[in-house]
Protein backbone atom coordinates (compact mmCIF):
# COMPACT_ATOMS: atom_id res chain seq x y z
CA UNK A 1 51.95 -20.97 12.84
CA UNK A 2 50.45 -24.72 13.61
CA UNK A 3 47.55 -25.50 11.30
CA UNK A 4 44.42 -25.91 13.34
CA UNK A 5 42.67 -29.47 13.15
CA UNK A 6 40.25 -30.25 10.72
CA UNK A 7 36.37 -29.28 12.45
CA UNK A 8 33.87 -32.58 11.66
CA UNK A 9 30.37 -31.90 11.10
CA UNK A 10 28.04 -35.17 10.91
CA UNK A 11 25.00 -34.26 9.54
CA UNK A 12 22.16 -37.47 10.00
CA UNK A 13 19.25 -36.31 7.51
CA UNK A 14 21.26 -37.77 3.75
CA UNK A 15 18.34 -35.85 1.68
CA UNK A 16 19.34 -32.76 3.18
CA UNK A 17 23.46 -32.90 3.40
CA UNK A 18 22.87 -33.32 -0.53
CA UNK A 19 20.80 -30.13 -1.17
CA UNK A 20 22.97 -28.39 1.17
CA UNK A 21 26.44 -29.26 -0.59
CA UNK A 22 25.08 -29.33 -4.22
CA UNK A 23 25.87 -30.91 -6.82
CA UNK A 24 29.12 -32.79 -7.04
CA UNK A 25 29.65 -30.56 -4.03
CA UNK A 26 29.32 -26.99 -5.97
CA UNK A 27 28.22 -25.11 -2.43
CA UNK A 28 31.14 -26.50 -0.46
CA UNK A 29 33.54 -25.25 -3.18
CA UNK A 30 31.59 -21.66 -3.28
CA UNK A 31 32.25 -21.80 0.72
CA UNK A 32 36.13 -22.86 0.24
CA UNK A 33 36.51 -20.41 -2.02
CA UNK A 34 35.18 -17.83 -0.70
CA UNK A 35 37.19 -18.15 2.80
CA UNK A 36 40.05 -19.36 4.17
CA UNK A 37 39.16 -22.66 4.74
CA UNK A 38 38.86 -26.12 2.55
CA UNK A 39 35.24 -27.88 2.82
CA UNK A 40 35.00 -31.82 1.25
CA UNK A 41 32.51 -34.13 2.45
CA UNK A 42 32.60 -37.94 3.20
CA UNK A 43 29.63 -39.82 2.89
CA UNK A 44 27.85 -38.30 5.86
CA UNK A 45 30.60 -35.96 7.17
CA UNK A 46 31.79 -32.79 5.65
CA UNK A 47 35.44 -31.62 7.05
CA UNK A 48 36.11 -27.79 7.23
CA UNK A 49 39.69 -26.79 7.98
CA UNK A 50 41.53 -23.38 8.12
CA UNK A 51 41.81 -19.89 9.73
CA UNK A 52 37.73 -19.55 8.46
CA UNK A 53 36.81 -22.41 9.51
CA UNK A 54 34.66 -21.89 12.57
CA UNK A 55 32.69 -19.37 10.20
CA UNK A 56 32.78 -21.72 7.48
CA UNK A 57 30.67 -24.12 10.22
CA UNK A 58 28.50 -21.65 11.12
CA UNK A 59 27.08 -21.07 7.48
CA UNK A 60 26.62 -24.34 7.00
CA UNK A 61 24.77 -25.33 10.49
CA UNK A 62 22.69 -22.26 9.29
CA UNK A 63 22.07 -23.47 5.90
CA UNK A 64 21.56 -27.00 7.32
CA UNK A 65 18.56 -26.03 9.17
CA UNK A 66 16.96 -24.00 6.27
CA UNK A 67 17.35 -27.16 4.32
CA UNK A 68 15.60 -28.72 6.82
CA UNK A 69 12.74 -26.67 6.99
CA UNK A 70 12.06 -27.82 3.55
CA UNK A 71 13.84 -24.98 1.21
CA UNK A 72 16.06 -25.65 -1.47
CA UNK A 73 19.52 -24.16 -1.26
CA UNK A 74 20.64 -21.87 -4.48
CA UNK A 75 24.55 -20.47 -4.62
CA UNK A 76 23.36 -17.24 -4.50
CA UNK A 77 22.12 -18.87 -0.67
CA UNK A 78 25.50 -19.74 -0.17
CA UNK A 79 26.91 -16.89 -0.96
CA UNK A 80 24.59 -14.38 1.01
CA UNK A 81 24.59 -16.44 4.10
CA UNK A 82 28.56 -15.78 4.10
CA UNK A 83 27.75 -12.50 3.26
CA UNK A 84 25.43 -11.97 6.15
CA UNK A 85 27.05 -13.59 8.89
CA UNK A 86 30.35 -12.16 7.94
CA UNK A 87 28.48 -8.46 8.26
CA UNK A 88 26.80 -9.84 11.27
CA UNK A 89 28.02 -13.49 13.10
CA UNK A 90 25.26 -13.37 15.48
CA UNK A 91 22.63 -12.98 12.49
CA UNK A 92 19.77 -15.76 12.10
CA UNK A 93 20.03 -16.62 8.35
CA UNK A 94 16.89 -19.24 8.52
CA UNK A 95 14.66 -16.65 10.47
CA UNK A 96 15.94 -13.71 7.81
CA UNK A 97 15.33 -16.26 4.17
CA UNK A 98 11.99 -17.13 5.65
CA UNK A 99 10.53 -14.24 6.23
CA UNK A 100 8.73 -14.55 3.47
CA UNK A 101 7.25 -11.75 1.35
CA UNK A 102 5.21 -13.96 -0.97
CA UNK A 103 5.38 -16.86 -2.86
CA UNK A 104 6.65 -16.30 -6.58
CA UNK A 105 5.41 -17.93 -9.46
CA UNK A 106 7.95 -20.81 -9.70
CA UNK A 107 7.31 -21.58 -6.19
CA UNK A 108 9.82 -20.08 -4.29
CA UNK A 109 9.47 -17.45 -1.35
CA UNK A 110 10.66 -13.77 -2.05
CA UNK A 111 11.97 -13.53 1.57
CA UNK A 112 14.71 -10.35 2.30
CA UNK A 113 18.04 -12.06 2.02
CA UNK A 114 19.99 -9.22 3.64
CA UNK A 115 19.48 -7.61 7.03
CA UNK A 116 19.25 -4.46 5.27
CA UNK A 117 16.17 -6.06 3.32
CA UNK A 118 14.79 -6.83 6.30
CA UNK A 119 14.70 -3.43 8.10
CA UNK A 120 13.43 -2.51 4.54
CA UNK A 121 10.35 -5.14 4.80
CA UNK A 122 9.60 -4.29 7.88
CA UNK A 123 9.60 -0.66 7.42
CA UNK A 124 7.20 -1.26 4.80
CA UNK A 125 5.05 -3.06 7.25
CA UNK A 126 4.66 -0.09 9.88
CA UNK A 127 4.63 2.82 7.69
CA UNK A 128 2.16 4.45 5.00
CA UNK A 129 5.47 6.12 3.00
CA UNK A 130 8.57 4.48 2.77
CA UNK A 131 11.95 5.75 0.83
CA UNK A 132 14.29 3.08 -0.10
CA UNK A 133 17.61 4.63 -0.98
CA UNK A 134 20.93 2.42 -2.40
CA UNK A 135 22.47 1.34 -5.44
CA UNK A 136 21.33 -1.19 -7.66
CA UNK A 137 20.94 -5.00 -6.93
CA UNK A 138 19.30 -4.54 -3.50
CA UNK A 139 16.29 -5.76 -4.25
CA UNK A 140 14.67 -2.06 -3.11
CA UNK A 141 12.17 -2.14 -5.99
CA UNK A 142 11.60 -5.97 -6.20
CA UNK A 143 10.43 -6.42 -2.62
CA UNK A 144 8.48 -3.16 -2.76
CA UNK A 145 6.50 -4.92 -5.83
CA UNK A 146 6.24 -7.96 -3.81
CA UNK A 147 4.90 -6.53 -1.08
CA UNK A 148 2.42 -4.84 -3.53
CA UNK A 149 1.38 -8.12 -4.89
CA UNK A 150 0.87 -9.67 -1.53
CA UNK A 151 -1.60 -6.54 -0.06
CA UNK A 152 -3.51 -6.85 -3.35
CA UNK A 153 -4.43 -10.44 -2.82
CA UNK A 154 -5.29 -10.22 0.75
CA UNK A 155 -7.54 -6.90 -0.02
CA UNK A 156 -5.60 -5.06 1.66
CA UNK A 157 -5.80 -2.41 -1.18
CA UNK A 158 -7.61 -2.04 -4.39
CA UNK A 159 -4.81 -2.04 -6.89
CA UNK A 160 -1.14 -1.43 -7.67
CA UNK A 161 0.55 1.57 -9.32
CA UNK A 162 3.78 1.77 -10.57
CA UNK A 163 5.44 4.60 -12.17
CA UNK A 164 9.01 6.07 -13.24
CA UNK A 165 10.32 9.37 -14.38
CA UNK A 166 10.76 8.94 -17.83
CA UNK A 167 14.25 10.50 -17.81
CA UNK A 168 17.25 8.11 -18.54
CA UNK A 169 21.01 8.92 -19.37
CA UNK A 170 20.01 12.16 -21.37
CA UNK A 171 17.45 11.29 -23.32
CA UNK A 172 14.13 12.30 -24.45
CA UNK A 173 11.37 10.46 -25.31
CA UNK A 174 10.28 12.63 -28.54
CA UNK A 175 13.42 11.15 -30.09
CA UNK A 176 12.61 7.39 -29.45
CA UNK A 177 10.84 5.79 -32.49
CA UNK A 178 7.30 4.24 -31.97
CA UNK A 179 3.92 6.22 -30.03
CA UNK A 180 3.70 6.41 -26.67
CA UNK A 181 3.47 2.78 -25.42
CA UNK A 182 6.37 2.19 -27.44
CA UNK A 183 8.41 4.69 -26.01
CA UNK A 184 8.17 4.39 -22.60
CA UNK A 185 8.37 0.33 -22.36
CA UNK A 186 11.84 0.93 -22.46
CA UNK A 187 11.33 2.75 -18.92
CA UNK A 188 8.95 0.59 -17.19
CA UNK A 189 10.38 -2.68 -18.32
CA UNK A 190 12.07 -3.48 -14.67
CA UNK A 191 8.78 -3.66 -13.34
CA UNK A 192 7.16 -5.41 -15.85
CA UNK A 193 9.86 -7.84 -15.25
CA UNK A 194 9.43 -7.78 -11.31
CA UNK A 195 5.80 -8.53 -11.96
CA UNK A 196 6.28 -11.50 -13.99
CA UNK A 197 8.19 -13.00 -11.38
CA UNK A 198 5.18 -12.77 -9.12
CA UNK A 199 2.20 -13.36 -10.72
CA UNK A 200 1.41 -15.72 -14.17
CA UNK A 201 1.20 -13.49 -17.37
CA UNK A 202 -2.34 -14.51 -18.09
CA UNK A 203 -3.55 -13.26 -14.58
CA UNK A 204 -1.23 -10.10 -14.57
CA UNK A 205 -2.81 -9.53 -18.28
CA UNK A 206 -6.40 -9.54 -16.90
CA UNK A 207 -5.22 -7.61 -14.19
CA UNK A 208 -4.25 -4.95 -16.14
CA UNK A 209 -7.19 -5.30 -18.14
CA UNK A 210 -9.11 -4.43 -15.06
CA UNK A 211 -6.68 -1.46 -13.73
CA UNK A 212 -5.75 -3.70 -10.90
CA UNK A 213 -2.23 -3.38 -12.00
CA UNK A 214 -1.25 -0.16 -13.42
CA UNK A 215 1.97 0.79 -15.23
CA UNK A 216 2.50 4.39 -16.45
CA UNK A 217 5.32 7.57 -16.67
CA UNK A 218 4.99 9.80 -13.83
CA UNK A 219 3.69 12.29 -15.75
CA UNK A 220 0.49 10.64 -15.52
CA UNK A 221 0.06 10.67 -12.03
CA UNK A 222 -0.79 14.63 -11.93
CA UNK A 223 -4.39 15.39 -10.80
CA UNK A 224 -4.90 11.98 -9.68
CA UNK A 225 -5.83 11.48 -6.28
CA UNK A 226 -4.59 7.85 -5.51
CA UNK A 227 -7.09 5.96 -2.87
CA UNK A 228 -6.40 2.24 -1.75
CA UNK A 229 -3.75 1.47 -3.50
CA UNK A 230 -0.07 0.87 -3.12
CA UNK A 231 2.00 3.36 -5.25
CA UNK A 232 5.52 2.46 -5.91
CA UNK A 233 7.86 5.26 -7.86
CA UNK A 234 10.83 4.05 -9.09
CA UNK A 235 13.90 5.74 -10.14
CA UNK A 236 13.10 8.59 -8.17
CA UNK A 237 16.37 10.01 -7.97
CA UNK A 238 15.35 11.24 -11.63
CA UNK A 239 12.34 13.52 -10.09
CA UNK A 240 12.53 17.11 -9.83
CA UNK A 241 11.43 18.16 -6.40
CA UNK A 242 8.23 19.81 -8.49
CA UNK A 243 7.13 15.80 -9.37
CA UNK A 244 8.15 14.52 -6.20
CA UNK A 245 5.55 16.94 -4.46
CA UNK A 246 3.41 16.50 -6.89
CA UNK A 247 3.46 12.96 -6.40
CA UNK A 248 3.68 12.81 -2.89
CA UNK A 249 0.37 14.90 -2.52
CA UNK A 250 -1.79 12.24 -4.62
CA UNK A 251 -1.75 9.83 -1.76
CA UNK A 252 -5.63 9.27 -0.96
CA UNK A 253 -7.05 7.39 2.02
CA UNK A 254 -5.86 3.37 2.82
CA UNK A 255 -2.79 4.03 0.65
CA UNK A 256 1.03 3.04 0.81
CA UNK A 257 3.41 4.79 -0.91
CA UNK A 258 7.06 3.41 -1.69
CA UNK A 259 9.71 5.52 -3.04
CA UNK A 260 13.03 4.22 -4.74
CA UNK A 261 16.33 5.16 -6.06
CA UNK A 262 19.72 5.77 -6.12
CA UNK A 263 20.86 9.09 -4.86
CA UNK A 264 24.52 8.23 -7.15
CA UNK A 265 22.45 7.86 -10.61
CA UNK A 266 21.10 10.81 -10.90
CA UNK A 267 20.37 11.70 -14.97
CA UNK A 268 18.63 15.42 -14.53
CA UNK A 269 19.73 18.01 -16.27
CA UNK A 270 23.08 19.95 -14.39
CA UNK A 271 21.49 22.22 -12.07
CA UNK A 272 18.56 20.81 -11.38
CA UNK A 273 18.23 19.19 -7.77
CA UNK A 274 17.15 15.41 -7.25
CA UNK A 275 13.40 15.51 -5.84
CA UNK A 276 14.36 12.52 -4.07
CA UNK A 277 17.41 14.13 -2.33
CA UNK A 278 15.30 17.15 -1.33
CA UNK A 279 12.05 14.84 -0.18
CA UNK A 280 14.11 12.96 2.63
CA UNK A 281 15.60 16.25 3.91
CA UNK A 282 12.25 17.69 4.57
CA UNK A 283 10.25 14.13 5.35
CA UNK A 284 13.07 11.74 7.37
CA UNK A 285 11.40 13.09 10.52
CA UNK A 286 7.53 12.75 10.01
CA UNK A 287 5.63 10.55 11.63
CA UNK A 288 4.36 7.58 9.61
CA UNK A 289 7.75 8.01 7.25
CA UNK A 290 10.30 6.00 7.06
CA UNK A 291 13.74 6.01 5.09
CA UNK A 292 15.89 2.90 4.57
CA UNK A 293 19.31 2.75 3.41
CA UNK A 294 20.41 0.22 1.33
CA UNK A 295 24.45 -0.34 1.00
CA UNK A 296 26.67 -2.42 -0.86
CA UNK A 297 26.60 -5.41 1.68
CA UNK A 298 22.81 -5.37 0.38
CA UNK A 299 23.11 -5.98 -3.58
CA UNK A 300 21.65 -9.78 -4.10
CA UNK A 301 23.43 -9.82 -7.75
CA UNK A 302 26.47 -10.99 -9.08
CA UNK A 303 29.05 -11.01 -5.92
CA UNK A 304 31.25 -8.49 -8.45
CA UNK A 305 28.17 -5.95 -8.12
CA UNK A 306 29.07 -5.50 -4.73
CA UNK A 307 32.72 -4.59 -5.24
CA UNK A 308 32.22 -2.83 -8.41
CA UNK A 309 29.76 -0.38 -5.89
CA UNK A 310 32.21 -0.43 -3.13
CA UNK A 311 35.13 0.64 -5.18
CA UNK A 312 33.14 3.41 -6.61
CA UNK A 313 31.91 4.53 -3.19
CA UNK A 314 35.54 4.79 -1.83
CA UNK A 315 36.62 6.58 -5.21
CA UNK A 316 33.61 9.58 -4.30
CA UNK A 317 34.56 9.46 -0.89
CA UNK A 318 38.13 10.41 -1.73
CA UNK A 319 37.00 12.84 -4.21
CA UNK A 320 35.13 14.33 -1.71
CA UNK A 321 38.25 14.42 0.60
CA UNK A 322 40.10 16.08 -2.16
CA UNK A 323 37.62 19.06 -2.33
């Protein structure tokens, strides 16, 4: 088979060819390696040769222009724009990174970076409940917090609540050393850890001083009714269909709700059905509901996260098969 030529791309803006190629050309390699094709620059040309090549271009035309727009270009950029226009070549990877959420603490814009985040953000937009359903590394809790965050400041709502089962691989919490605080941190820790990405400790502090910001089990949501807020429960998949009605019903007037989870992680006892599972069988179809679907070709982690959840998706699926 005759190798194809070699495709030139001049690119007249210096500043920006060296944000988008990296240092001592890191992105280019991340783009060679991850497709059939060799990138190398010269001075103000990078050459892109191979079978990929033509998709090799259009990530970095993309990535160009984002550059241009003033954003600073990350691997894990590199790597999801290849991700997304390989899932989708007609996708707009400027339009979907700068769709921004909010702007984190260090500056930088929590924008969806899939087009399954998208649907997700947008969904969150139009609708007073929202289910988020996929495996981890989707960003499904993250951008549910950051949208949180961003109707707090612009008084949209009153404050943020954020709650988890407190059920995890089997255990209990009566056999975790320490009081209460002590032995639910464990549990709530992701969103502490979302929230500090978001807003400076000293201001999240005071925030929680003031129950602008709240943090707490599940458990402690019964008999509340929950007005102006936005209500995030994570981890639902760990709910028993008793707490996810319970839950459910504490919505009060010019409130969100956001549900999350996993529907393969579920850590209830045998027997007992997933409150989550049984909440978007009853719910998908209401009016002012929506459910979004996260898959592997949305996990924002490690690239291996992705095909670590594909290969265990294909493994159920022929399990399934078997039976």
């Amino acid at each position: 088979m005759p190798s194809q030529p070699a495709r030139t791309l001049t690119f007249d803006d210096n500043e920006a060819l060296r944000e988008l190629v990296g240092e001592f050309g890191s992105h280019l390699k991340i783009l060679s390696k991850a497709m059939e094709a060799e990138v190398v620059q010269r001075g103000d040309t990078v050459f892109v040769e191979g079978p990929d090549a033509s998709r090799a271009e259009a990530v970095l035309r993309q990535l160009y222009r984002y550059v241009q727009q003033g954003n600073a270009v990350r691997p894990g950029d590199v790597r999801q724009a290849i991700r997304v226009l390989a899932a989708d070549p007609g996708a707009d990877v400027v339009d979907l990174f700068t769709d921004a959420v909010l702007t984190g603490v260090h500056g930088r814009a929590i924008a969806p970076r899939t087009s399954g985040q998208r649907t997700y953000v947008r969904a969150l937009r139009a609708n007073k409940i929202v289910f988020g359903i996929g495996p981890a590394g989707t960003g499904k809790t993250y951008l549910a917090v950051a949208m949180a965050v961003a109707a707090l400041r612009a008084g949209q709502v009153k404050r943020i609540i954020l709650t988890r089962p407190a059920v995890e691989a089997g255990e209990k919490l009566g056999f975790l050393p320490g009081d209460l605080t002590e032995k639910v941190d464990p549990y709530l820790r992701p969103l502490f850890d979302a929230l500090a990405d978001m807003v400076p400790t000293e201001r999240l502090q005071r925030m929680m001083d003031r129950r602008e910001v709240e943090i707490a089990p599940l458990a402690f949501m019964r008999g509340r009714t929950l007005e102006a807020a936005w209500v995030i429960l994570d981890e639902a998949q760990n709910t028993t269909v008793e707490q996810m009605r319970m839950f459910l019903t504490r919505m009060g007037t010019h409130s969100h709700m956001v549900v999350t989870g996993d529907a393969t992680q579920v850590d209830l006892p045998r027997g007992r059905r997933s409150g989550l599972a049984h909440a978007v069988s009853l719910l998908e179809e209401v009016d002012g509901i929506d459910v979004v679907r996260f898959t592997a070709a949305d996990v924002v982690r490690h690239p291996l996260v992705a095909r670590i959840i594909e290969a265990y998706e294909s493994d159920d699926r022929s399990r399934e098969g078997e039976q």
